[in-house]
N, C-alpha and C. Protein backbone atom coordinates (compact mmCIF):
# COMPACT_ATOMS: atom_id res chain seq x y z
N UNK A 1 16.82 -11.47 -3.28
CA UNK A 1 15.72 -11.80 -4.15
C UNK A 1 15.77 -13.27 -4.54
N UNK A 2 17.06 -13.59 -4.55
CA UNK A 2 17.45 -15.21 -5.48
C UNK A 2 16.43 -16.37 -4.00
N UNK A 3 16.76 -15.90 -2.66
CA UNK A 3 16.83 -16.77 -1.63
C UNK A 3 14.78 -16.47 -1.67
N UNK A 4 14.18 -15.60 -2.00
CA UNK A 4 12.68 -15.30 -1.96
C UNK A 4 12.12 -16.26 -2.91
N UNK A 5 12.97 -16.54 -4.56
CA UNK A 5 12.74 -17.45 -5.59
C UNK A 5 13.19 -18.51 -5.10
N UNK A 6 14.11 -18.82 -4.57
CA UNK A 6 14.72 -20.40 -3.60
C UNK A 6 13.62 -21.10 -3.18
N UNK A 7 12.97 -19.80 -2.19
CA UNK A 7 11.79 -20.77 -1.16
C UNK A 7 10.81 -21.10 -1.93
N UNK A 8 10.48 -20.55 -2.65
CA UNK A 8 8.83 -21.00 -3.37
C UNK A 8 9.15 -21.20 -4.59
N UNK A 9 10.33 -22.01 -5.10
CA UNK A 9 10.60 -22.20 -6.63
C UNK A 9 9.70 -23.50 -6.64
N UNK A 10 8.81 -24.17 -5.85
CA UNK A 10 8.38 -25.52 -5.94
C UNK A 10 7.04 -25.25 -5.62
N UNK A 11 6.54 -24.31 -5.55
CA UNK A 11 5.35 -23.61 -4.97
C UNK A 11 4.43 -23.49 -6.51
N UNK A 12 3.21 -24.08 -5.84
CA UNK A 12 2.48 -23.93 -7.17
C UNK A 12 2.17 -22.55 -7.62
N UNK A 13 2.44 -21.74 -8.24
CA UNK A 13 1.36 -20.05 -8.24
C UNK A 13 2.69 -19.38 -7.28
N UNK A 14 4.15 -19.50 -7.47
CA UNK A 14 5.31 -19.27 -6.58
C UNK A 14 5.52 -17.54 -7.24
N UNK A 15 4.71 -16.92 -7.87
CA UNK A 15 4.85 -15.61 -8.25
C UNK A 15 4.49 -14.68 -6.76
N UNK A 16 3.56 -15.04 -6.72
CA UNK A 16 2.60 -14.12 -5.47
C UNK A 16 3.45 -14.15 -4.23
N UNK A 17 3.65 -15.15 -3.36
CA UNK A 17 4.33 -15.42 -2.39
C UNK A 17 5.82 -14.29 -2.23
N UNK A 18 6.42 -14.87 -3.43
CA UNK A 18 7.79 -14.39 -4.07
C UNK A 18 7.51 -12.97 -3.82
N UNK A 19 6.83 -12.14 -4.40
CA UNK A 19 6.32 -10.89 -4.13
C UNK A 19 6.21 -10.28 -2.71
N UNK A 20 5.25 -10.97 -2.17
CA UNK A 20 5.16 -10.78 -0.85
C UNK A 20 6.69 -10.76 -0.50
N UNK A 21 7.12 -11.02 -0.43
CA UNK A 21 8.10 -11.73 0.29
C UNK A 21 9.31 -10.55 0.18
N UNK A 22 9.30 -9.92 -1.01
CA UNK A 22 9.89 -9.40 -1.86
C UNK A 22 9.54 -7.70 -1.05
N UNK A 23 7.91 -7.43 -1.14
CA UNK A 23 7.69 -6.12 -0.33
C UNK A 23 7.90 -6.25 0.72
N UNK A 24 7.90 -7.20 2.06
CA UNK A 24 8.27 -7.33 3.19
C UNK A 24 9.57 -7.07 2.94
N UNK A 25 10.25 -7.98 2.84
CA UNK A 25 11.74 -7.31 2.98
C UNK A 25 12.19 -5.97 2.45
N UNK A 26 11.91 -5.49 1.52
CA UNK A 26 12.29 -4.16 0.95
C UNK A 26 11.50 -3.01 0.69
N UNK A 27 10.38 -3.47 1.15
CA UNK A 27 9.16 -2.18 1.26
C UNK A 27 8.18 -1.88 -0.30
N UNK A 28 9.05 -2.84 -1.41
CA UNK A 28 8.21 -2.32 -2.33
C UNK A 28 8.80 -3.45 -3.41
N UNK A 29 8.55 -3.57 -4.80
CA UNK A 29 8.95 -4.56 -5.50
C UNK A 29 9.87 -3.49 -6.78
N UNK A 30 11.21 -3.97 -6.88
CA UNK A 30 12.44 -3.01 -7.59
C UNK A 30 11.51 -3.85 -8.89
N UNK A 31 11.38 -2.61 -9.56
CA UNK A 31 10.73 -2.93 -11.48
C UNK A 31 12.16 -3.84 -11.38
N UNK A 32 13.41 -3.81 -11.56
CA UNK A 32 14.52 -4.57 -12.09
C UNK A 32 14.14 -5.58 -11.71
N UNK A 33 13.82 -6.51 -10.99
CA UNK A 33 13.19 -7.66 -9.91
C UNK A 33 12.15 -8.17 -11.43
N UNK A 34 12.28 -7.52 -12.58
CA UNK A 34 10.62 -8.29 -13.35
C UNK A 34 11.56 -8.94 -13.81
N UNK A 35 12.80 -8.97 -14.76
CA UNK A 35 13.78 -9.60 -15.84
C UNK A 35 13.92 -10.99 -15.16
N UNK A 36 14.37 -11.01 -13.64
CA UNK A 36 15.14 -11.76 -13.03
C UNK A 36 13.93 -13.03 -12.72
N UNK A 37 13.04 -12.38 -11.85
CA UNK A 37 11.57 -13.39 -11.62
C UNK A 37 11.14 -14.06 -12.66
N UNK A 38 10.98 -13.06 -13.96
CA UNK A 38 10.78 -14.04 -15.32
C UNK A 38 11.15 -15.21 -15.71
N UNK A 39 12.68 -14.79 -15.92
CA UNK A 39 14.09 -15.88 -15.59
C UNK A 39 13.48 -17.24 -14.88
N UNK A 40 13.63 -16.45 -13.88
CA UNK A 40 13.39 -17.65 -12.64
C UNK A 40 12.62 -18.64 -12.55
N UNK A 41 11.14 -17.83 -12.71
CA UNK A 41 9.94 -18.88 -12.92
C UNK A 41 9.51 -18.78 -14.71
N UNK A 42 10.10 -18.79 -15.11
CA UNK A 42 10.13 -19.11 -17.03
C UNK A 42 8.88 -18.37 -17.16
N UNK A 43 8.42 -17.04 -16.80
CA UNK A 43 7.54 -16.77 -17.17
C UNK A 43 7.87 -15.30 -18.10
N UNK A 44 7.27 -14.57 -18.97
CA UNK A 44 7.58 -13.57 -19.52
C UNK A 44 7.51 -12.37 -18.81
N UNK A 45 8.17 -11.52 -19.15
CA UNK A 45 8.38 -10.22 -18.30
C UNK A 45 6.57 -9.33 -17.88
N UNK A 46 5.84 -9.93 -19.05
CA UNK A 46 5.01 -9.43 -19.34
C UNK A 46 3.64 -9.52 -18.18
N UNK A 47 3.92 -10.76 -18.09
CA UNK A 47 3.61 -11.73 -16.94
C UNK A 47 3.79 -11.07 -15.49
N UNK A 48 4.56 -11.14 -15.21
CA UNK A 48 5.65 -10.59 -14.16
C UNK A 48 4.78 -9.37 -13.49
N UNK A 49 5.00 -8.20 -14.83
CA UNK A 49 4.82 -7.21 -14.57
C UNK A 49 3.32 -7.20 -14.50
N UNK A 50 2.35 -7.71 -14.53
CA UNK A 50 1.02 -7.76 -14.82
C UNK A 50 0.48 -8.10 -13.36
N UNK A 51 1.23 -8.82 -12.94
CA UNK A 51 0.39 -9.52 -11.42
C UNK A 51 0.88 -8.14 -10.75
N UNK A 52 2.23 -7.60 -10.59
CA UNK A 52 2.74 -6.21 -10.02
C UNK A 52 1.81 -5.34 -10.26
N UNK A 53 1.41 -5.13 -11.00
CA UNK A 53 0.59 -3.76 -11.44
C UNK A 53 -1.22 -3.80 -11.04
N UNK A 54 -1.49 -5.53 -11.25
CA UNK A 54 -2.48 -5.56 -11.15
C UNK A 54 -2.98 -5.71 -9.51
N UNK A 55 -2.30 -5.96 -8.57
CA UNK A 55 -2.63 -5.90 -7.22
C UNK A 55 -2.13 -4.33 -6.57
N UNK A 56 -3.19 -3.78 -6.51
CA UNK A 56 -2.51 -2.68 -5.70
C UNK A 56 -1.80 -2.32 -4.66
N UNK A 57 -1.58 -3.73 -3.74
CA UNK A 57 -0.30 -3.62 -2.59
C UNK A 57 0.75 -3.66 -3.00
N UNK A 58 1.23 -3.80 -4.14
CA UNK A 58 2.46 -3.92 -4.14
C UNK A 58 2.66 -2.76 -5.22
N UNK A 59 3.91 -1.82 -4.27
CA UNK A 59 4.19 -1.00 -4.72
C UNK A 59 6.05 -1.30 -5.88
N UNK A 60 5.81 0.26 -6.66
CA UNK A 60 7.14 -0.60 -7.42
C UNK A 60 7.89 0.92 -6.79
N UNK A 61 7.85 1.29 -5.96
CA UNK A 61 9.04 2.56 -5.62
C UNK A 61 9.16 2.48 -4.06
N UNK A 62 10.45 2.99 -3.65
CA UNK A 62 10.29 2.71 -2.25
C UNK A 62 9.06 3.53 -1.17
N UNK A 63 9.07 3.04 -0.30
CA UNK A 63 7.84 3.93 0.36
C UNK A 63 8.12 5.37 1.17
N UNK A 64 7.09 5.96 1.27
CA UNK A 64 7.61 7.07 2.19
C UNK A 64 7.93 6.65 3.20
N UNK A 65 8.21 7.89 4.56
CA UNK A 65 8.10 7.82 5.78
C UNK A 65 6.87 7.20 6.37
N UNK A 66 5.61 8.06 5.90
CA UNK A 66 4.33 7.96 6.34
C UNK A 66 3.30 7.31 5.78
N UNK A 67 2.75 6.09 5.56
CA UNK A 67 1.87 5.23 4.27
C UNK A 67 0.69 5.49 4.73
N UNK A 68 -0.41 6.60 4.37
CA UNK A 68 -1.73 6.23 4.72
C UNK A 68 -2.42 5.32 3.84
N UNK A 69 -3.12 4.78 3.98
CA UNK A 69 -4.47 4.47 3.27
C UNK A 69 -5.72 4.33 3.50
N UNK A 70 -6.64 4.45 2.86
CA UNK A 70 -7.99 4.78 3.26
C UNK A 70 -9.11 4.37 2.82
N UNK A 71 -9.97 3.76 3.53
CA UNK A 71 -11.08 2.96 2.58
C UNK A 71 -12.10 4.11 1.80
N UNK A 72 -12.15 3.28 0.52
CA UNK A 72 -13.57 3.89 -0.04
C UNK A 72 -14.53 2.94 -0.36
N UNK A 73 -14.86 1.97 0.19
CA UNK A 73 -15.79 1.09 0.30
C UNK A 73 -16.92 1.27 0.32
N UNK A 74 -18.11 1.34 0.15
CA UNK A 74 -19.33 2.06 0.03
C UNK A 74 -20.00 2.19 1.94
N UNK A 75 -19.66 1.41 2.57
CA UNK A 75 -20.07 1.34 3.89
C UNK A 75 -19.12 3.07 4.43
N UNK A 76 -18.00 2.76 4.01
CA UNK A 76 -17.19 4.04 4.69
C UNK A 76 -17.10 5.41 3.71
N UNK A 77 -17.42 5.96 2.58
CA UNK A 77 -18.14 6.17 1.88
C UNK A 77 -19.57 6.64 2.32
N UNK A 78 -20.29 6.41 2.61
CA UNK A 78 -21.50 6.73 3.33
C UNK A 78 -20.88 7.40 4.80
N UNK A 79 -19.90 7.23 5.66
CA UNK A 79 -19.51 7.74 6.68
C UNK A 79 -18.80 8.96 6.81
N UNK A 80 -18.28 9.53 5.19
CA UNK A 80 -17.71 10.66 5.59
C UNK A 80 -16.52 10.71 4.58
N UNK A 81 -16.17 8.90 3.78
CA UNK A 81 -14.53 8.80 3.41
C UNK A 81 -14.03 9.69 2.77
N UNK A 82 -15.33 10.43 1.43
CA UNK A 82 -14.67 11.11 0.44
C UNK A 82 -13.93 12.50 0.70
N UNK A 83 -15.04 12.88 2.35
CA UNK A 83 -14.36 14.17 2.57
C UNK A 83 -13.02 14.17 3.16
N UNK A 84 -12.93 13.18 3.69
CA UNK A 84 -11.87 12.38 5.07
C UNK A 84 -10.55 12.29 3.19
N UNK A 85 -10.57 11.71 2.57
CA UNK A 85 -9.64 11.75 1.43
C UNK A 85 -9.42 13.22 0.77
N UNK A 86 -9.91 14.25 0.51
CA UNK A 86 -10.33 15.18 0.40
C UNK A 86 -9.11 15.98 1.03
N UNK A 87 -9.54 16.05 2.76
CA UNK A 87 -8.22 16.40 3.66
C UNK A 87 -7.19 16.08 3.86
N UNK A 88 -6.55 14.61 3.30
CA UNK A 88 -5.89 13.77 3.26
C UNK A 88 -4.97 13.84 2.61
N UNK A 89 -5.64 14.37 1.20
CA UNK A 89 -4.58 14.98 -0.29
C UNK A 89 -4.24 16.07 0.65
N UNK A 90 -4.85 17.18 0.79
CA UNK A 90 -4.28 18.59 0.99
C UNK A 90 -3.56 18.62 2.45
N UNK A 91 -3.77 17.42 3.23
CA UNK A 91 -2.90 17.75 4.18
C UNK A 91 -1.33 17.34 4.15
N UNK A 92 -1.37 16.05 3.38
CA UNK A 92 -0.21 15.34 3.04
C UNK A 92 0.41 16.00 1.79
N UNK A 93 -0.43 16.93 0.91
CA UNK A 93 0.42 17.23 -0.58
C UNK A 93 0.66 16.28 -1.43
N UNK A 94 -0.70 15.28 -1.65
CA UNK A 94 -0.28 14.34 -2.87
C UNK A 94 -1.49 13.69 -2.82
N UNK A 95 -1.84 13.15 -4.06
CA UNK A 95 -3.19 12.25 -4.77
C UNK A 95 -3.09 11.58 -4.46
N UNK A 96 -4.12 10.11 -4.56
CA UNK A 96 -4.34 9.21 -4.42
C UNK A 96 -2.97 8.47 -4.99
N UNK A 97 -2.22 6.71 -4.50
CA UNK A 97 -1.61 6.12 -5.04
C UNK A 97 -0.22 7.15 -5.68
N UNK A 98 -0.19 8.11 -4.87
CA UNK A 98 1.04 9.21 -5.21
C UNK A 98 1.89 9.19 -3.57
N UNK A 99 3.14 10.06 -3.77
CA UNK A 99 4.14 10.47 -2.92
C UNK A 99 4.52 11.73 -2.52
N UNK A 100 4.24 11.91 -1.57
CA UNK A 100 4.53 13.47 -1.88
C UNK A 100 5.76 13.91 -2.43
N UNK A 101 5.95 15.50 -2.94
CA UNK A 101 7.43 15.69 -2.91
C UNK A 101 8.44 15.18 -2.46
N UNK A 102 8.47 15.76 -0.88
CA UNK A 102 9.79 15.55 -0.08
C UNK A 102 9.84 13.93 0.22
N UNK A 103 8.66 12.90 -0.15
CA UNK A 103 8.77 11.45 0.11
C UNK A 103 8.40 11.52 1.72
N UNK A 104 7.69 11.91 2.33
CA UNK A 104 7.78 12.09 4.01
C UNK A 104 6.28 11.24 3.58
N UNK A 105 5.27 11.62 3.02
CA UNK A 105 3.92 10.54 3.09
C UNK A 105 3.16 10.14 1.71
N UNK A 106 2.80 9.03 1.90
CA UNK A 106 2.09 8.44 0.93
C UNK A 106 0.90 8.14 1.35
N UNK A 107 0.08 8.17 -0.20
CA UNK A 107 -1.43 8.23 0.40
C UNK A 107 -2.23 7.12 -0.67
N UNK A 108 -2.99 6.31 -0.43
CA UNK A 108 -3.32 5.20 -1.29
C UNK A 108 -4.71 4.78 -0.46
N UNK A 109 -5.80 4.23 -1.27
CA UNK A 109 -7.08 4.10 -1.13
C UNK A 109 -7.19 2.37 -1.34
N UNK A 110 -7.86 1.87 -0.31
CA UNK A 110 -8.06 0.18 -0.29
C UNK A 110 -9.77 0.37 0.06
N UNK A 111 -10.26 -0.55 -0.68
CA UNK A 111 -11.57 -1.00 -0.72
C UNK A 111 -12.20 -2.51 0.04
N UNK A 112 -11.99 -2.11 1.40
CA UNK A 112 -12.49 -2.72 2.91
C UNK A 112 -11.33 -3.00 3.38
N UNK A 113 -11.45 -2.45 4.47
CA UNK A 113 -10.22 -3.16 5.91
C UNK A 113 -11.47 -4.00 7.06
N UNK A 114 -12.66 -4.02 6.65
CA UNK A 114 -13.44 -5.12 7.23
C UNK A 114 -13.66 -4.63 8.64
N UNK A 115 -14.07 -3.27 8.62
CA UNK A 115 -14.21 -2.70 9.73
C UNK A 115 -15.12 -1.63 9.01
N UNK A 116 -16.16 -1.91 8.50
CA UNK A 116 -17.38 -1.26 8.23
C UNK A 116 -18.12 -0.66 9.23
N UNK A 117 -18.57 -1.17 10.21
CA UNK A 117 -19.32 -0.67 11.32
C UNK A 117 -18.37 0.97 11.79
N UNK A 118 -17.12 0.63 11.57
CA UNK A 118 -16.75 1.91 12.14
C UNK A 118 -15.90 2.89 11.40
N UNK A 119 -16.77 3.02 10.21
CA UNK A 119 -16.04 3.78 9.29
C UNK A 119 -16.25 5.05 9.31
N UNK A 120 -15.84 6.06 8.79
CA UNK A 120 -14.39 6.16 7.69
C UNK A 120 -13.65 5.35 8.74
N UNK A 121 -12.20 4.43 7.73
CA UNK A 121 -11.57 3.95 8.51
C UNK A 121 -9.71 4.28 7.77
N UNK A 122 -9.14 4.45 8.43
CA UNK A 122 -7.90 4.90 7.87
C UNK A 122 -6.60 3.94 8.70
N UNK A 123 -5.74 3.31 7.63
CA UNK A 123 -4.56 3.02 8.11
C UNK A 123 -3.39 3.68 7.91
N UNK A 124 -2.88 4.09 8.64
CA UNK A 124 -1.30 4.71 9.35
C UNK A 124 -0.39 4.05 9.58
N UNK A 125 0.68 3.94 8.37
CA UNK A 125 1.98 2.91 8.60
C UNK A 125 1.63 1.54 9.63
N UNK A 126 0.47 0.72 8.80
CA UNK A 126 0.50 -0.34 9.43
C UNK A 126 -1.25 -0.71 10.49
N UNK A 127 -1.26 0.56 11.38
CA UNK A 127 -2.47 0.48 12.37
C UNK A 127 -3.49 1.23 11.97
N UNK A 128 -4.43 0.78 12.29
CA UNK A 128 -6.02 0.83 12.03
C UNK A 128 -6.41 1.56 13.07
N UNK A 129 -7.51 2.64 12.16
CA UNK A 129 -8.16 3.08 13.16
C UNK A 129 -9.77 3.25 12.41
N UNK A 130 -10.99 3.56 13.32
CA UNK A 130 -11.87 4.04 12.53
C UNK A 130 -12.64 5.07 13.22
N UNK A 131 -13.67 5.58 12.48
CA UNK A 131 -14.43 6.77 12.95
C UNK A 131 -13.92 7.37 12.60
N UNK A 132 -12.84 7.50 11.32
CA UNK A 132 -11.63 8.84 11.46
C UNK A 132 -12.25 10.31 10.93
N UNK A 133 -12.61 11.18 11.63
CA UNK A 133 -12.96 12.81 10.82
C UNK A 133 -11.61 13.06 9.96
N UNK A 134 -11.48 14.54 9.63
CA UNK A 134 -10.65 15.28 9.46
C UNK A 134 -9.68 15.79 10.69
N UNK A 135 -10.25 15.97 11.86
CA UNK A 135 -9.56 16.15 12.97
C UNK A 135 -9.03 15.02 13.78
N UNK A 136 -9.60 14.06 13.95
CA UNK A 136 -8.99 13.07 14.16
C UNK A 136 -7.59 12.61 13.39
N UNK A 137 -7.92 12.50 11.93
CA UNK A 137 -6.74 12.34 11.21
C UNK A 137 -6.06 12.98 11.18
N UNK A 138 -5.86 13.90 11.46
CA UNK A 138 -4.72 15.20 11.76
C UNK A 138 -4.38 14.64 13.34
N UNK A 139 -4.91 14.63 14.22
CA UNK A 139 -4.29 13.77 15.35
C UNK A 139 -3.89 12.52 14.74
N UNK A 140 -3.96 11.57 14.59
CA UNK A 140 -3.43 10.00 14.57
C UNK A 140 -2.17 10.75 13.44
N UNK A 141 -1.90 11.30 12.05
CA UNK A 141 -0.74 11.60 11.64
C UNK A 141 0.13 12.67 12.85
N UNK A 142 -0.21 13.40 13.01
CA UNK A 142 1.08 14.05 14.04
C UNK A 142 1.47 12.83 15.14
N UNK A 143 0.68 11.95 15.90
CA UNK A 143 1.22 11.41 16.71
C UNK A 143 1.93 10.59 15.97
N UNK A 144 1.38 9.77 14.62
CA UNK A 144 2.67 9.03 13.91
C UNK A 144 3.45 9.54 13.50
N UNK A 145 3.87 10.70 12.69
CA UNK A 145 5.25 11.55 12.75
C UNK A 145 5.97 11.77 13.92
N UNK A 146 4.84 11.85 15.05
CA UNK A 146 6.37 12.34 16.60
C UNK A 146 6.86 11.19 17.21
N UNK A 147 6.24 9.92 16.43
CA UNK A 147 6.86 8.53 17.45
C UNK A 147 7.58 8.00 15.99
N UNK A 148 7.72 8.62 14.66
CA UNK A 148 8.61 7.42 14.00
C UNK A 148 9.60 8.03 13.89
């Protein structure tokens, strides 16, 4: 964490970066990580924790196996999203911005992946797809469970 505050201690706005930097390497941002960043860049915990909370990529727990997310953008939304989320909870066993039980998938809602024309559009640990039904998404998760 110290060597993430190293690089961008000279960085104007060196919170954000730091972060990034912070979920890349470890998949998510450790709440303990607010005391220390504070510290670091003299800002209050309060602070800290506010930019964390207020961007929804950055998560503060580690991630599952499986990260969906799914637009509800009004373009994809009109295509099908709400039902496509709908199947999504009950297939995975968990709400929106939740984990399931056993931690095997997570499910979280982003508003445009900029692929409107071909929505519903759903990302799977990372890759994009769109047009996604309910059956489709039940294909693209089993094939990402049998290749990770």
């Amino acid at each position: 964490m110290r060597s993430a505050v190293a690089a961008h201690r000279a960085d104007r706005g060196a919170l954000l970066p730091i972060l990034h930097d912070l979920q890349a390497e470890f998949g998510y941002v450790d709440p303990a990580a607010v005391p220390i960043l504070a510290e670091e860049l003299n800002l209050s915990r309060a602070e800290v924790h506010g930019v964390i909370s207020f961007y929804h990529d950055f998560r503060t727990s580690a991630p599952a196996g499986t990260h969906v997310r799914i637009c509800r953008a009004e373009a994809c939304q009109a295509a099908g999203a709400d039902e496509l989320v709908e199947h999504a909870r009950a297939r995975l066993g968990t709400g929106i911005g939740e984990t399931s039980p056993d931690r095997t998938a997570s499910l979280d809602q982003v508003f445009c992946f900029g692929n409107c024309a071909l929505g519903p559009t759903v990302e799977i640990n990372g890759r994009i797809a769109g047009r996604v039904s309910p059956r489709r998404f039940d294909a693209l998760l089993d094939r990402t469970v049998h290749t990770v």
